[in-house]
C-alpha atoms as a PDB file:
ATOM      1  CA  UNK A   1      -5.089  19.893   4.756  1.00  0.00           C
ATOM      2  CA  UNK A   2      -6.495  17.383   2.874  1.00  0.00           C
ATOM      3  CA  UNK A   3      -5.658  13.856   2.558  1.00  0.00           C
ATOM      4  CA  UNK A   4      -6.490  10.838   0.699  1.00  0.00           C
ATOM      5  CA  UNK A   5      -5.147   7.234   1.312  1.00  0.00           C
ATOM      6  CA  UNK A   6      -6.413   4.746  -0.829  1.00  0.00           C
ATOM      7  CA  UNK A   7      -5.736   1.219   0.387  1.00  0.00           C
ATOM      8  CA  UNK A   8      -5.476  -1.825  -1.211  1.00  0.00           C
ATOM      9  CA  UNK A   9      -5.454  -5.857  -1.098  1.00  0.00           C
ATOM     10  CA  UNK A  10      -2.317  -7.644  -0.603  1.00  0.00           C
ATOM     11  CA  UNK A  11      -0.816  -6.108   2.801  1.00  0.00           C
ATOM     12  CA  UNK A  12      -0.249  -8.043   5.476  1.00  0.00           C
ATOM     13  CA  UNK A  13      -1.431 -11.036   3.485  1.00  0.00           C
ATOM     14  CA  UNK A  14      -0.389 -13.581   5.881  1.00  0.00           C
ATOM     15  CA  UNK A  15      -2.817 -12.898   8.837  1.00  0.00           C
ATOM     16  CA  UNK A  16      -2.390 -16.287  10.373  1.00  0.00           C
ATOM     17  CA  UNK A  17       1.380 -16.025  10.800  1.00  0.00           C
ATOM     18  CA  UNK A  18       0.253 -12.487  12.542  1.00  0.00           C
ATOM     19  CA  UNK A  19      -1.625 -14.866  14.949  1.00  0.00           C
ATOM     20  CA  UNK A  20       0.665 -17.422  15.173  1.00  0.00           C
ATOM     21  CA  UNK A  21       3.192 -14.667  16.156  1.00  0.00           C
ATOM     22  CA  UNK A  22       1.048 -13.119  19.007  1.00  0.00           C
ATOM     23  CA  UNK A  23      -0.006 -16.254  20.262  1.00  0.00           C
ATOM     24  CA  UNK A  24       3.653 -18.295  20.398  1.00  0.00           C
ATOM     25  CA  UNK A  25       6.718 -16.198  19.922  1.00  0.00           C
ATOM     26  CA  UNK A  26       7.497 -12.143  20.461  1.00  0.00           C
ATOM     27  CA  UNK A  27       4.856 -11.271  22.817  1.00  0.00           C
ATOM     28  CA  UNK A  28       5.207  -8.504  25.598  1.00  0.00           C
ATOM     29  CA  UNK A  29       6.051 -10.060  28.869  1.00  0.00           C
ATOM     30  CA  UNK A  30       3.121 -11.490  30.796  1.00  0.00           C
ATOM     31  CA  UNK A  31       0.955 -11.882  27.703  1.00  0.00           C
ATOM     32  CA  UNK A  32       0.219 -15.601  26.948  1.00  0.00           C
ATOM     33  CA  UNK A  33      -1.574 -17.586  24.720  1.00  0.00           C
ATOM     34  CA  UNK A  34      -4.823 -17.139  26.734  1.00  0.00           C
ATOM     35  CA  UNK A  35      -4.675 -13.592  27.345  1.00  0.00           C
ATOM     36  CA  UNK A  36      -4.362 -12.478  23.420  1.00  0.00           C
ATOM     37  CA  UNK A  37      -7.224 -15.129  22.702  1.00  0.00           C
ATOM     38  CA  UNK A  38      -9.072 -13.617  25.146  1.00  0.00           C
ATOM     39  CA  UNK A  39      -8.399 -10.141  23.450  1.00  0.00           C
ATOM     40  CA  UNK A  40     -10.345 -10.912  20.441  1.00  0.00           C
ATOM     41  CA  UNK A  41     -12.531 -13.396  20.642  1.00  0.00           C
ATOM     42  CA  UNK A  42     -15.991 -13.140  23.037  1.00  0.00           C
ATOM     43  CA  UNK A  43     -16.471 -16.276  26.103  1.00  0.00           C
ATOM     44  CA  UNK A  44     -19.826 -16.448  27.527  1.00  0.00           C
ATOM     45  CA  UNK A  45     -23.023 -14.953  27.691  1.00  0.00           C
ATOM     46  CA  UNK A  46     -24.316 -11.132  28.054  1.00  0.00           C
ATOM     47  CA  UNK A  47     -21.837  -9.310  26.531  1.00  0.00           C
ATOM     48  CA  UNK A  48     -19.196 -10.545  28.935  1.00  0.00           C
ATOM     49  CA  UNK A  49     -15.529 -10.970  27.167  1.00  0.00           C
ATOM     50  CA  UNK A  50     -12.464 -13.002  28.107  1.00  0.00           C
ATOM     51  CA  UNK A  51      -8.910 -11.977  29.294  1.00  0.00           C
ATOM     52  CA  UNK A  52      -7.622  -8.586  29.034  1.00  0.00           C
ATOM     53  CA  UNK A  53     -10.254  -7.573  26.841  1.00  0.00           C
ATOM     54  CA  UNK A  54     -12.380  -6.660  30.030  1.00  0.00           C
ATOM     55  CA  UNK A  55      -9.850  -4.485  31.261  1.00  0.00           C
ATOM     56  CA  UNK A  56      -9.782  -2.349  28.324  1.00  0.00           C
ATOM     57  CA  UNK A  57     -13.420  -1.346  27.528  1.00  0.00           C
ATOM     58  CA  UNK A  58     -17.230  -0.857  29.355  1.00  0.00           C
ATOM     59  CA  UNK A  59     -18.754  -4.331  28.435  1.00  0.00           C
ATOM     60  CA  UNK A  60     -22.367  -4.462  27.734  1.00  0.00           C
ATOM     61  CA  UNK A  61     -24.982  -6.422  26.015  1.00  0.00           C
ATOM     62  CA  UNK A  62     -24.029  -5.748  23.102  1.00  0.00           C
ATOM     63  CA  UNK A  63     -20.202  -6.169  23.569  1.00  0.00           C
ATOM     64  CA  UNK A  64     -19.525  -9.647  22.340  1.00  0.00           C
ATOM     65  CA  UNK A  65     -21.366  -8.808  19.070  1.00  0.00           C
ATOM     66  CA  UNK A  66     -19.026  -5.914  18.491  1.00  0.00           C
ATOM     67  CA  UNK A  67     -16.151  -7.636  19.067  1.00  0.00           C
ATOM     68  CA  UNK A  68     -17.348 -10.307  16.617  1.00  0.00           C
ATOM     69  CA  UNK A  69     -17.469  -8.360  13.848  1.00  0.00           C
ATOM     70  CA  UNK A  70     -14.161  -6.670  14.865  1.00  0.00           C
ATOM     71  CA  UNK A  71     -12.866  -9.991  14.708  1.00  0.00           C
ATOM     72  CA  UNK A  72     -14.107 -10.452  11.175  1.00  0.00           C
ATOM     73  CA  UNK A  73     -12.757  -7.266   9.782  1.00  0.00           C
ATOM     74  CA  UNK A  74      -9.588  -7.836  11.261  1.00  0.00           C
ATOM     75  CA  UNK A  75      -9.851 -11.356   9.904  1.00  0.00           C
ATOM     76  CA  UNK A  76     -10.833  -9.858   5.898  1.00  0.00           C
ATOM     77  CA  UNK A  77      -8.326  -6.955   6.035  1.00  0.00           C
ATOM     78  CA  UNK A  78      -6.801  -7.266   2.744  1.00  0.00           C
ATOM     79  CA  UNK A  79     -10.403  -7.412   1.381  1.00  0.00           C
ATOM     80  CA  UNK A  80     -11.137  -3.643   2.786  1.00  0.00           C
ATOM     81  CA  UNK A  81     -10.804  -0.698   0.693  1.00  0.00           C
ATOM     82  CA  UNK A  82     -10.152   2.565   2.865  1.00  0.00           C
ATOM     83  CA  UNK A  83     -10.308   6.826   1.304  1.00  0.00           C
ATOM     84  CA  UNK A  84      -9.410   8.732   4.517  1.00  0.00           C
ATOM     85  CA  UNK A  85     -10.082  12.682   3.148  1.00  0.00           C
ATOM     86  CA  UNK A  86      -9.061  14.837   6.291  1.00  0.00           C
ATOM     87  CA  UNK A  87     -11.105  18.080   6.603  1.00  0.00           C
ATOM     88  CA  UNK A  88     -10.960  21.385   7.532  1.00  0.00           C
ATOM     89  CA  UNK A  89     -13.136  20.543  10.347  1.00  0.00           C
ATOM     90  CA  UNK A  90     -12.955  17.017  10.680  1.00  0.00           C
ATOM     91  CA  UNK A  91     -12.855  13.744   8.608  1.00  0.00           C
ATOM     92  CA  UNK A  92     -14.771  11.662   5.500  1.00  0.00           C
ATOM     93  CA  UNK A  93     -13.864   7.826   5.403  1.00  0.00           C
ATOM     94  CA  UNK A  94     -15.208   5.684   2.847  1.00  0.00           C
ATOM     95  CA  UNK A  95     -14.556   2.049   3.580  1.00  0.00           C
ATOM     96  CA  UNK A  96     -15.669  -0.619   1.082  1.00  0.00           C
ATOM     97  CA  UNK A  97     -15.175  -4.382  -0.099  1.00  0.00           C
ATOM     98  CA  UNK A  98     -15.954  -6.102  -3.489  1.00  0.00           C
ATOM     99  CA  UNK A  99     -16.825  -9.104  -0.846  1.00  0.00           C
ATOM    100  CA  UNK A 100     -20.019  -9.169  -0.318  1.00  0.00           C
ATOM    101  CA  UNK A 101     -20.161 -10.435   3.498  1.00  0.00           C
ATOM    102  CA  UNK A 102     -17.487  -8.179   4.508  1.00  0.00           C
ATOM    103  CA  UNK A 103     -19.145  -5.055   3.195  1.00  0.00           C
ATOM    104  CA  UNK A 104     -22.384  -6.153   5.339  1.00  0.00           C
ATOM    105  CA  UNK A 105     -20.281  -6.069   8.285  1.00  0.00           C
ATOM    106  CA  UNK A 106     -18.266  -3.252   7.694  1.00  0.00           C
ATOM    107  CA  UNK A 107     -21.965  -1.718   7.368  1.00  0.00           C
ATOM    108  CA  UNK A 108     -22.878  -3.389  11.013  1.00  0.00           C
ATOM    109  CA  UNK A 109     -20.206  -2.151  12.413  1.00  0.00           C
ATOM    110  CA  UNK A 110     -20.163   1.536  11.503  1.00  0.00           C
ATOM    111  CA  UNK A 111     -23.949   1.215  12.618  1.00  0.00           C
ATOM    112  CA  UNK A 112     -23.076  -0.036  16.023  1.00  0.00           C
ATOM    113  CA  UNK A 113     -20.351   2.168  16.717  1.00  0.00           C
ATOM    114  CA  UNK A 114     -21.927   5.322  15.335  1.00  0.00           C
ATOM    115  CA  UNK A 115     -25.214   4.165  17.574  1.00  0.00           C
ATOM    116  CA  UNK A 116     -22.800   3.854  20.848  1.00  0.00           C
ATOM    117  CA  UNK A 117     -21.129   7.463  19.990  1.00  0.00           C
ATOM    118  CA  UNK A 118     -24.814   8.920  20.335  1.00  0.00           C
ATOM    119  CA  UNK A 119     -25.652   7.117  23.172  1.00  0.00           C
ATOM    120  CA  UNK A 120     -22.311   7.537  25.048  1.00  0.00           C
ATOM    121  CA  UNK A 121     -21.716   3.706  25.432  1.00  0.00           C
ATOM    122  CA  UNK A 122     -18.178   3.596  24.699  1.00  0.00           C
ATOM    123  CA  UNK A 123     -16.578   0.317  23.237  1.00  0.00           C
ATOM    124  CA  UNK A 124     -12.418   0.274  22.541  1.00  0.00           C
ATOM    125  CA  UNK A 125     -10.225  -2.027  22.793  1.00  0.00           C
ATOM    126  CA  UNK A 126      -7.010  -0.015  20.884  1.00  0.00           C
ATOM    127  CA  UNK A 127      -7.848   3.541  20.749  1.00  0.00           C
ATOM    128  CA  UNK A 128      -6.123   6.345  22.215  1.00  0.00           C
ATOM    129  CA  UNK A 129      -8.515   8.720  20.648  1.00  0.00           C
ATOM    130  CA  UNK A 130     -11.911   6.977  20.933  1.00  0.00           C
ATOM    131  CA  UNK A 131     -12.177   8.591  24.966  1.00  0.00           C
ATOM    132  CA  UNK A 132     -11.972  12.146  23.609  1.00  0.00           C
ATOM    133  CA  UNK A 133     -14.936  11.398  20.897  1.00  0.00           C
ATOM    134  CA  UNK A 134     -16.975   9.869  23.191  1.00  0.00           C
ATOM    135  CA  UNK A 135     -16.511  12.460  26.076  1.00  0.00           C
ATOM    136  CA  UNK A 136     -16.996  15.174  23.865  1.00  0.00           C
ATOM    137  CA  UNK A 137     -19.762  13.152  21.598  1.00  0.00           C
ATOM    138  CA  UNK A 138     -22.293  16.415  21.539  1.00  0.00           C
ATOM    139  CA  UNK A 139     -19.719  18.663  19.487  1.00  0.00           C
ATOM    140  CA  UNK A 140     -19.836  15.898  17.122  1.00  0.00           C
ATOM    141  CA  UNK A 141     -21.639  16.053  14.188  1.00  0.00           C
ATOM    142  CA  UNK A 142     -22.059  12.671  12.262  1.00  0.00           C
ATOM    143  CA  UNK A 143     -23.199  11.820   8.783  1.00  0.00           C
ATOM    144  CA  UNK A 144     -23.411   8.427   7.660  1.00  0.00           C
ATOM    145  CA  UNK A 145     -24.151   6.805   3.909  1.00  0.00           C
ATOM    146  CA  UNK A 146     -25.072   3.226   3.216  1.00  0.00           C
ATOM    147  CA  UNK A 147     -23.391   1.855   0.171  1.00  0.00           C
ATOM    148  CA  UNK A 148     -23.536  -1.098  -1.479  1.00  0.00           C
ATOM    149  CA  UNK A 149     -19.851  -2.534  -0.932  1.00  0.00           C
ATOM    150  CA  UNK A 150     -19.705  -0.473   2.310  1.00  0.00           C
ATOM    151  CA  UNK A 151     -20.154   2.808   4.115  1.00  0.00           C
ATOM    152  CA  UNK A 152     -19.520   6.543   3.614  1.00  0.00           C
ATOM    153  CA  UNK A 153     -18.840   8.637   7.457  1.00  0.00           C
ATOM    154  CA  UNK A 154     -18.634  11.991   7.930  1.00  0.00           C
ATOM    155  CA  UNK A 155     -17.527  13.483  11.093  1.00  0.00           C
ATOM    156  CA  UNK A 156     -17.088  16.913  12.011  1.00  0.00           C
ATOM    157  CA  UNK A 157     -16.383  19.688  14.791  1.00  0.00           C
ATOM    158  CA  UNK A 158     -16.157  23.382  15.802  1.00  0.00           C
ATOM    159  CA  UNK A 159     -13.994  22.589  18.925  1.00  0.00           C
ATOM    160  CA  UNK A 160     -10.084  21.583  18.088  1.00  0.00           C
ATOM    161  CA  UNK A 161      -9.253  19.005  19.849  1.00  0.00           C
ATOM    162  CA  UNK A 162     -12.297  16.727  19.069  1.00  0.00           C
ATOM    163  CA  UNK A 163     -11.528  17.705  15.162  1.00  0.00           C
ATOM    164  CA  UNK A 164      -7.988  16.389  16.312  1.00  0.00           C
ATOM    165  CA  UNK A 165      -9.212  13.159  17.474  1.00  0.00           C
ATOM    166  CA  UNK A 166     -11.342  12.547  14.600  1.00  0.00           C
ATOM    167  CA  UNK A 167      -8.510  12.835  12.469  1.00  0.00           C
ATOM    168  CA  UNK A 168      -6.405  10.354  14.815  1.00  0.00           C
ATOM    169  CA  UNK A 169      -9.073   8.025  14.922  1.00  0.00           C
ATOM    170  CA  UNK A 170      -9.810   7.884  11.359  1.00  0.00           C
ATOM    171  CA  UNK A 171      -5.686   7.596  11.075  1.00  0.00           C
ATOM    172  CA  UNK A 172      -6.001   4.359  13.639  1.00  0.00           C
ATOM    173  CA  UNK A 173      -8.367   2.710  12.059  1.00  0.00           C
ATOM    174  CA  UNK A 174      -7.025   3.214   8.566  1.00  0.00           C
ATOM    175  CA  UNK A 175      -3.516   1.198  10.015  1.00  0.00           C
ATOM    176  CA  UNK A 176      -6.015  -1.496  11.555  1.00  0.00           C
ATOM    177  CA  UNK A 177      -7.038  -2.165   7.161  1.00  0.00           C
ATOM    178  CA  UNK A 178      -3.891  -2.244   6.769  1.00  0.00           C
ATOM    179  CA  UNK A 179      -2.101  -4.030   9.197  1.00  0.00           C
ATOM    180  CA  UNK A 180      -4.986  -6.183  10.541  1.00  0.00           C
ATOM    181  CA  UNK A 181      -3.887  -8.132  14.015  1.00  0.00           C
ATOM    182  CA  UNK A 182      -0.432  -5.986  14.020  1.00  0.00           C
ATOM    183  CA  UNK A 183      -2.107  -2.982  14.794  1.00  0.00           C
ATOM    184  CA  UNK A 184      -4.970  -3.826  16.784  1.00  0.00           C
ATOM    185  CA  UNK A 185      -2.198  -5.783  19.192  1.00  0.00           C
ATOM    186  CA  UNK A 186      -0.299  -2.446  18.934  1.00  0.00           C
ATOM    187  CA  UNK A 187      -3.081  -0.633  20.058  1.00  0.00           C
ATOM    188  CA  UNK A 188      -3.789  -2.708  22.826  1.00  0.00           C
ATOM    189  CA  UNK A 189      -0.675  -2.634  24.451  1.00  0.00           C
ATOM    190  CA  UNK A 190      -0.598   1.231  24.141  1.00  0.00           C
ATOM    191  CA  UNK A 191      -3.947   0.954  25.540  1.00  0.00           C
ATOM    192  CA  UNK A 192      -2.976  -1.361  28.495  1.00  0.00           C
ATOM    193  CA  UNK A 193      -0.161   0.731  29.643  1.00  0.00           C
ATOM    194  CA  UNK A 194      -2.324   3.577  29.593  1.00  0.00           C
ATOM    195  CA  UNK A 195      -5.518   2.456  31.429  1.00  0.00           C
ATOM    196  CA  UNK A 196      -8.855   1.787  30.387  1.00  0.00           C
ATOM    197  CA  UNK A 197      -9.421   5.166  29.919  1.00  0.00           C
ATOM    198  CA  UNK A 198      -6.743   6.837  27.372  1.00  0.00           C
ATOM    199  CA  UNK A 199      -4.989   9.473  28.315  1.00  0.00           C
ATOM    200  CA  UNK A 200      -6.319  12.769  28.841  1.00  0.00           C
ATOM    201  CA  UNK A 201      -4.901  16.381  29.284  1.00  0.00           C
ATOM    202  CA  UNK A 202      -3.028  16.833  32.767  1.00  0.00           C
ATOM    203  CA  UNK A 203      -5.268  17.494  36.043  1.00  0.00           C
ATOM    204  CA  UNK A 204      -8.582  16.646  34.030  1.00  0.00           C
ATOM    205  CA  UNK A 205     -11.130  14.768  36.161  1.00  0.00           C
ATOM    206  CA  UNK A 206     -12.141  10.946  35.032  1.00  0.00           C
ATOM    207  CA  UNK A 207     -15.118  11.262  33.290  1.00  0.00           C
ATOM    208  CA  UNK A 208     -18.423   9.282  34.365  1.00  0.00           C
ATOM    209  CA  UNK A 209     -18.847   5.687  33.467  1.00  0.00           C
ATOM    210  CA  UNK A 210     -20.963   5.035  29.651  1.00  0.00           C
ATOM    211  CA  UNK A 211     -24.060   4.373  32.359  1.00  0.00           C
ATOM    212  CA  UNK A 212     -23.799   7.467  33.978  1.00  0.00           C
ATOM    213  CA  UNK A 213     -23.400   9.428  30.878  1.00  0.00           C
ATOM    214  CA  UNK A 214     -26.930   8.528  29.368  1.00  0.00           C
END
């Protein structure tokens, strides 16, 4: 079936009472101040991150860069403009921004990301469905298109489940431009009461670490 969701500027405007929110009043129990600034914002050399952030995803050299730019999307969500068209066999997303510094790093970061789904070096922080892509990243097929506010993605697959996920991820991200911090700290509590992992279908092995996988 397909889909389009066009999103605009203007929801969620007030990001910093988001923050202010997870950082001082309504947070899960035993998350403090430190732990959600450790969440989303890097501490220290070599890819190492801060606070629960490390228990959720594979950390490598390029990890604190990653979660950088994260940090600025989430920061310049009202700015993004998100098409979700769901297809027959998968997804096409075109995210874009009339802001010229936020398109360049919505560009970096479907680079990066699309560069760690080929080389199986996962990075998620909020994503139920991100395990599945990146376990099953050879029945992927991947287009991507540079344009000038931002960048065009094509994903599809034969095999059900992986078209599934694509779908769910492209659904995931799509509430992260529109929600900004309220859906990425969503995410990651769905994410820490799930493991570090996702979940996975019943009696399925653990798959091998991102360094094993190469």
């Amino acid at each position: 079936m397909k889909r389009s969701i066009q999103i605009t500027a203007g929801i969620a405007a007030a990001l910093g009472l988001s923050l202010a929110a997870a950082t001082v009043q309504g947070q899960p129990a035993g998350m403090g101040p430190g732990m959600m600034h450790g969440m989303m914002h890097g501490a220290g050399g070599h890819g190492s991150m801060a606070g629960a952030t490390a228990m959720l995803t594979k950390q490598d050299a390029g990890s604190s860069a990653d979660m950088a730019l994260v940090h600025e999307l989430l920061a310049n969500h009202d700015k993004i403009k998100r098409t979700v068209t769901n297809l027959p066999d998968g997804i096409r997303t075109v995210t874009e921004s009339d802001d010229p510094k936020v398109a360049q790093a919505i560009k970096a970061h479907v680079a990066s990301m699309s560069q760690r789904l080929q080389d199986g070096r996962e990075f998620n922080i909020f994503s139920t469905t991100l395990p599945v892509l990146f376990e099953n990243r050879d029945k992927i097929k991947s287009v991507v298109e540079t344009t000038e506010k931002g960048s065009i993605v094509t994903r599809t697959s034969t095999d059900a489940k992986v078209m599934a996920a694509l779908q769910g991820h492209a659904t995931e991200v799509t509430e992260l431009v529109q929600e900004g911090m309220v859906a990425m700290r969503r995410g990651m509590m769905g994410r820490m009461a799930m493991g570090p992992r996702g979940p996975r279908p019943a009696g399925s092995p653990a798959p091998a670490s991102a360094d094993q996988a190469h």
